[in-house]
Protein backbone atom coordinates (compact mmCIF):
# COMPACT_ATOMS: atom_id res chain seq x y z
CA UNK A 1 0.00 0.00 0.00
CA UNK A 2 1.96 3.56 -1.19
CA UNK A 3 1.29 6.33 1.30
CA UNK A 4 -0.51 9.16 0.63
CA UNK A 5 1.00 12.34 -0.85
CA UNK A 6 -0.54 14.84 1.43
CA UNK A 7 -1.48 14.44 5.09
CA UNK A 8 -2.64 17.75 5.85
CA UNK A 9 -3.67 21.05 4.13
CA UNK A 10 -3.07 24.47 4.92
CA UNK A 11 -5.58 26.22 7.87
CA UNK A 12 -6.50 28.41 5.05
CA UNK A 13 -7.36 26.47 2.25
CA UNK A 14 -9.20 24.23 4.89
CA UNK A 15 -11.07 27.52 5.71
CA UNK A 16 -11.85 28.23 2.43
CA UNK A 17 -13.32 24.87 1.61
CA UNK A 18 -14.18 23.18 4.48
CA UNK A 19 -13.41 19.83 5.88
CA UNK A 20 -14.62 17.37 4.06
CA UNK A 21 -13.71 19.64 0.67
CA UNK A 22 -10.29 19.31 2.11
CA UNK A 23 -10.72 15.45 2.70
CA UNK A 24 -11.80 15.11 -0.69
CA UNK A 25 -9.12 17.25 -2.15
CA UNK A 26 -6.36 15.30 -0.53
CA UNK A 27 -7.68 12.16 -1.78
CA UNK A 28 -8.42 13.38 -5.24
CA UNK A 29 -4.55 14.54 -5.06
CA UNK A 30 -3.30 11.21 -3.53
CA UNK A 31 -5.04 9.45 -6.23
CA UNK A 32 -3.87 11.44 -9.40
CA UNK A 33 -0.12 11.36 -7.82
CA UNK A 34 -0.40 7.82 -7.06
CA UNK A 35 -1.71 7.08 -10.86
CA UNK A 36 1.16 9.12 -11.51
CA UNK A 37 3.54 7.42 -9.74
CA UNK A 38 3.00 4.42 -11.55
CA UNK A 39 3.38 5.95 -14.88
CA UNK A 40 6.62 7.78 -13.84
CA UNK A 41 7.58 4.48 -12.51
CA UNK A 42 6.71 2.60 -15.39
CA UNK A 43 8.63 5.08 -18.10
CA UNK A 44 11.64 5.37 -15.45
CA UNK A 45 11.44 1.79 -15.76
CA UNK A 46 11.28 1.43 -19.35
CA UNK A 47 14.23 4.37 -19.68
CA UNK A 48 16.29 2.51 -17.38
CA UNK A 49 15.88 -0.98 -19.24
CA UNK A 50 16.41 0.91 -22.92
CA UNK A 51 19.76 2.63 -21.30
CA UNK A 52 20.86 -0.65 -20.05
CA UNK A 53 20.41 -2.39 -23.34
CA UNK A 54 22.19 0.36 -25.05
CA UNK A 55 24.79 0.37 -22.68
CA UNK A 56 24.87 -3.42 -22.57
CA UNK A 57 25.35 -3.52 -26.20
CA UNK A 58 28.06 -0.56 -25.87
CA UNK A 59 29.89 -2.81 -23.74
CA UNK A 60 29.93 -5.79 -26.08
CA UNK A 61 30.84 -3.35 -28.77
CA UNK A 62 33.66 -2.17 -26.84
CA UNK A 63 35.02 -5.58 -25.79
CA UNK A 64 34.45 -7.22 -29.41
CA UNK A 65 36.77 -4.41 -30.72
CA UNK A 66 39.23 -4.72 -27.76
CA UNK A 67 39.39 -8.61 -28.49
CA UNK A 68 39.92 -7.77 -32.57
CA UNK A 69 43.05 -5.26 -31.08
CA UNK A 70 43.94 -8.04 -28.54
CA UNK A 71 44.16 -10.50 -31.49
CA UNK A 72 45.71 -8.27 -33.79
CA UNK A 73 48.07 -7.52 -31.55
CA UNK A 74 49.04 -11.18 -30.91
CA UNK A 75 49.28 -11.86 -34.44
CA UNK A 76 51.88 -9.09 -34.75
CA UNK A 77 53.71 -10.04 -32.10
CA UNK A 78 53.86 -13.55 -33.19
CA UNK A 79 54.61 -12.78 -36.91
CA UNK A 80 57.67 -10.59 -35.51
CA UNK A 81 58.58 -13.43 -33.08
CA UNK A 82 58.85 -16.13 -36.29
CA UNK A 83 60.14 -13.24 -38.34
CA UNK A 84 63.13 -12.64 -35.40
CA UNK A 85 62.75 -16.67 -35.12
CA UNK A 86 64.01 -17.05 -38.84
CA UNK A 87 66.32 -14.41 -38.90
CA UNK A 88 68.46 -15.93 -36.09
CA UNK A 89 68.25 -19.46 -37.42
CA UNK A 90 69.40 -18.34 -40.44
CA UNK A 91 72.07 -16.42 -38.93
CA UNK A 92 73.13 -19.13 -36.78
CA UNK A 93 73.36 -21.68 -40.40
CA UNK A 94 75.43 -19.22 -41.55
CA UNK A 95 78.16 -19.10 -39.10
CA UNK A 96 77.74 -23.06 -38.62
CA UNK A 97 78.34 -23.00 -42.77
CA UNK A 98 81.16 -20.60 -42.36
CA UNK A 99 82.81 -22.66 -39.36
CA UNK A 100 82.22 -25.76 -41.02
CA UNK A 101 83.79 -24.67 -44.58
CA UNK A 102 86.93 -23.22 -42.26
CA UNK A 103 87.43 -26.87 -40.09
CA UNK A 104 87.56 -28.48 -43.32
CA UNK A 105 89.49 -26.37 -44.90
CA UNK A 106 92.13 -26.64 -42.18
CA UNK A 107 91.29 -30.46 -42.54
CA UNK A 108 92.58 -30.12 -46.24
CA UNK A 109 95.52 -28.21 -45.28
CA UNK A 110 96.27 -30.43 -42.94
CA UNK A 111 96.18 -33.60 -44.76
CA UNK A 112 97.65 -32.10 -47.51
CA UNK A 113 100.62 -31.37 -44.81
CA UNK A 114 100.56 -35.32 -43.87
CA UNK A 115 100.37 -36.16 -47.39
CA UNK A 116 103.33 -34.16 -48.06
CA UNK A 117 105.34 -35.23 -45.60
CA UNK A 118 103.87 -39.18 -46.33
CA UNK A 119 105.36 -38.50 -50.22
CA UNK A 120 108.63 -37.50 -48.89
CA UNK A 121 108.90 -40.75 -46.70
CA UNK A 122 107.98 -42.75 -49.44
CA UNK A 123 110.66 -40.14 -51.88
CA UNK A 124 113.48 -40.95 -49.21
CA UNK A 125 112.77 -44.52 -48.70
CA UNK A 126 112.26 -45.05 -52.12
CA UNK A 127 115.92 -43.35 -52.56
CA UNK A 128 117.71 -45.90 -49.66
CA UNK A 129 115.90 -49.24 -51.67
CA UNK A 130 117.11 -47.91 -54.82
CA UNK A 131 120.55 -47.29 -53.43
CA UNK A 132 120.50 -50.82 -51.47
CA UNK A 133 119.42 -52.06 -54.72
CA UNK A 134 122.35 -50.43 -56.72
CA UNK A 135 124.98 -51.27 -54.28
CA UNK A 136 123.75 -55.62 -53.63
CA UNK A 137 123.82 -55.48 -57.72
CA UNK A 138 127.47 -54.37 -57.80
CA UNK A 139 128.33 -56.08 -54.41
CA UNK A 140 126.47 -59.32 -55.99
CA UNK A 141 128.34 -58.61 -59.38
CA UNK A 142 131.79 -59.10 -57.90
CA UNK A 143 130.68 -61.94 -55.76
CA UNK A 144 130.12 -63.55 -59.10
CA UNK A 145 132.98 -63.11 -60.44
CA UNK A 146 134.99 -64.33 -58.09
């Protein structure tokens, strides 16, 4: 039950229109503000749900777009990453290409050292069997003839 709007009335107007004028007044008053009420309630109401839609859908707006950013952003970020990724992969076969060319180059130079020094083993033993060889043939020659 709402209470009533007015609970008394001036001395005056009471004066002017007596008591029960005044009763009926006040109750012809508490009735139009009360039918009042309810249809200031109900628009308030109806304002209240409309601005909470539209803010509602505001919000959802706003977070949809933030999410989009969000996502953009992480692709971005990620595409860099891969891009940086690549980049240092790529850098890193390159120095393992460059190392590896220079260990077997100094492999090459090396053996080639080893074969060198391999060839003049062979030269100078070579030399002494061919000298042996020379020296039993004449030593053998004048065994014969004896």
């Amino acid at each position: 039950m709402t209470m009533p709007m007015f609970h008394r009335m001036p001395r005056k107007f009471e004066e002017v229109i007596g008591s029960q004028g005044v009763d009926e007044f006040v109750g012809f008053m508490n009735t139009a503000f009360a039918a009042n009420k309810e249809n200031i309630v109900e628009i308030v109401s109806e304002r209240f749900e409309r601005r909470l839609s539209e803010e509602i859908h505001a919000f959802r707006s706003d977070i949809k777009t933030e999410i989009a950013d969000l996502r953009a952003e992480f692709k971005s970020d990620l595409s860099e990453l891969r891009s940086e990724f690549k980049s240092e992969i790529a850098e890193l076969r390159a120095d393992f290409k460059m190392e590896l060319k220079q260990e077997i180059s100094d492999l090459r130079s090396e053996m080639n050292e080893k074969f060198a020094e391999v060839y003049k083993l062979i030269s100078s033993q070579t030399k002494w069997v061919f000298g042996a060889v020379v020296a039993l043939t004449g030593i053998f020659s004048i065994i014969v003839k004896l």
